[in-house]
Protein backbone atom coordinates (compact mmCIF):
# COMPACT_ATOMS: atom_id res chain seq x y z
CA UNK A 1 8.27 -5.15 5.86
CA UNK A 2 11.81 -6.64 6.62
CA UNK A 3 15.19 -5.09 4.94
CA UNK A 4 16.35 -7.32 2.81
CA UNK A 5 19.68 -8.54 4.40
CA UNK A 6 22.74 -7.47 2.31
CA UNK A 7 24.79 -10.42 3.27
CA UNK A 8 24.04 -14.37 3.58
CA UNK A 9 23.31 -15.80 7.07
CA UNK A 10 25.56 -18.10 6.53
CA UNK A 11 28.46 -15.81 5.27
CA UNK A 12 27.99 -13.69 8.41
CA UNK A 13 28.23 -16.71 10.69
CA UNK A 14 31.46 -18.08 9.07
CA UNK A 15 32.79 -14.64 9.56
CA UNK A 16 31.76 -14.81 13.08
CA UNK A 17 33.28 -18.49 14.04
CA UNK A 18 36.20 -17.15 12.37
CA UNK A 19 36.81 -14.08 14.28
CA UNK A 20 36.07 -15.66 16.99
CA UNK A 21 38.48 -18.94 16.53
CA UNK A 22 41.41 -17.29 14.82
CA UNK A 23 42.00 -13.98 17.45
CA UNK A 24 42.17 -11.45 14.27
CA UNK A 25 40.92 -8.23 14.21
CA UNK A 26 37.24 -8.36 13.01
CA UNK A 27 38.01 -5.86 10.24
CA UNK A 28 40.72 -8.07 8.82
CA UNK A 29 38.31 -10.93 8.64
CA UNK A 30 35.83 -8.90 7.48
CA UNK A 31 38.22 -7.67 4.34
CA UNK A 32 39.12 -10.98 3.72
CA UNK A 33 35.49 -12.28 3.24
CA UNK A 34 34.13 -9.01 1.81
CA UNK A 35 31.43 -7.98 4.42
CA UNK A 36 30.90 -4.64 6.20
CA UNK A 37 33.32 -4.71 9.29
CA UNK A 38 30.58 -2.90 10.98
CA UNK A 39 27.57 -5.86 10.16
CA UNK A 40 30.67 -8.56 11.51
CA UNK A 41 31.89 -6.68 14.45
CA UNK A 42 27.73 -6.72 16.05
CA UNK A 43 27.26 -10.14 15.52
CA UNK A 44 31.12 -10.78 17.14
CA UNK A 45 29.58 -8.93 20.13
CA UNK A 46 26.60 -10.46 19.81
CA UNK A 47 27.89 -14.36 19.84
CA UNK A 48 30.64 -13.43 22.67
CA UNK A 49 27.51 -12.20 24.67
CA UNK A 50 25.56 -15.33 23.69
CA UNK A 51 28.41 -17.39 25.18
CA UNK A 52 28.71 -15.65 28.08
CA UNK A 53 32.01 -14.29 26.89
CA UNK A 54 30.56 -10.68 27.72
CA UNK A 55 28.47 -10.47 30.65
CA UNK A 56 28.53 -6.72 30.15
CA UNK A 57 26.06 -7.13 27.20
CA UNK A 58 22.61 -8.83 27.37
CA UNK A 59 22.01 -12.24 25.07
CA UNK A 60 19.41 -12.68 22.48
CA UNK A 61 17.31 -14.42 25.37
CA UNK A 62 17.81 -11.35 27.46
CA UNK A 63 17.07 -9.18 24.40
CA UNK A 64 13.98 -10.77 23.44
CA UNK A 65 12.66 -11.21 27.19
CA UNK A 66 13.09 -6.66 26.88
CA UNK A 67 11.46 -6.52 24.19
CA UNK A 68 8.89 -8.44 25.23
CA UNK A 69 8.44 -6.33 28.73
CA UNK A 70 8.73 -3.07 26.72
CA UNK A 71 5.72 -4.18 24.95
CA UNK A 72 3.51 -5.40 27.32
CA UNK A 73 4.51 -2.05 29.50
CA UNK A 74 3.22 0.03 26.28
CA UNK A 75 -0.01 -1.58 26.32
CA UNK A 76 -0.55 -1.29 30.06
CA UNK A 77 0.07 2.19 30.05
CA UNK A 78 -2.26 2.72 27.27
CA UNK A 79 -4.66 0.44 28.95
CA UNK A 80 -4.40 2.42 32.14
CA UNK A 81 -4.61 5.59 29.96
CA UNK A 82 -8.39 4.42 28.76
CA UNK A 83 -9.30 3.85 32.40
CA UNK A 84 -8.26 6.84 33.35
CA UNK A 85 -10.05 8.47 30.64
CA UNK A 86 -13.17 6.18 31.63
CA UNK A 87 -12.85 7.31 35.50
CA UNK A 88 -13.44 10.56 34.62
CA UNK A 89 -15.99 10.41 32.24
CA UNK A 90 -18.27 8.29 34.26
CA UNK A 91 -17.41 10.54 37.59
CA UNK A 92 -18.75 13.73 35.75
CA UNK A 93 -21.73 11.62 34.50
CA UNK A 94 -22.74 11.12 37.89
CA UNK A 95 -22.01 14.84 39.04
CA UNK A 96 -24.29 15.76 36.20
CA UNK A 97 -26.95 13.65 37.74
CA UNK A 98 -26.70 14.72 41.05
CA UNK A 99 -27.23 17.84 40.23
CA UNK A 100 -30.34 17.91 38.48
């Protein structure tokens, strides 16, 4: 179950336009409207990367499309695991027969 957030979305995203707009430091803005500095400086980062303002981060598009691949990679490993797992099983079924 979700963490309930702490502050409103829309507080955050004032915060945000005005950090962004105004050129203060993101703790000052953050003071002024009484949010963590922390909770304001990620979603700075986060916006200047959505705008292409930081091409050393990814954007929420690129973010998602990871956590999406990270995902499906889990479950074909596991999948692969099973096989694996199956392979053998069925190979030392048939050695058992052959033997007999």
């Amino acid at each position: 179950m979700p963490r309930a957030r702490k502050y409103p979305e829309e507080l955050i995203e004032r915060g945000v336009r005005l950090a962004l707009e105004s050129g203060r430091p993101v703790a000052a803005v953050a003071r002024d409207l009484g949010v963590g500095h922390e909770v304001l400086r990620k979603r700075v980062r986060q916006a200047e990367a959505d705008g292409g303002l930081r091409p050393d981060l990814p954007s929420s598009e690129e973010r998602e499309e990871i956590k999406k691949l990270r995902k499906e990679n889990h479950e074909l490993r596991r999948a692969n695991e099973i096989l694996k797992a199956a392979s053998v099983f069925f190979a030392t079924e048939l050695d058992a027969d052959r033997t007999r």
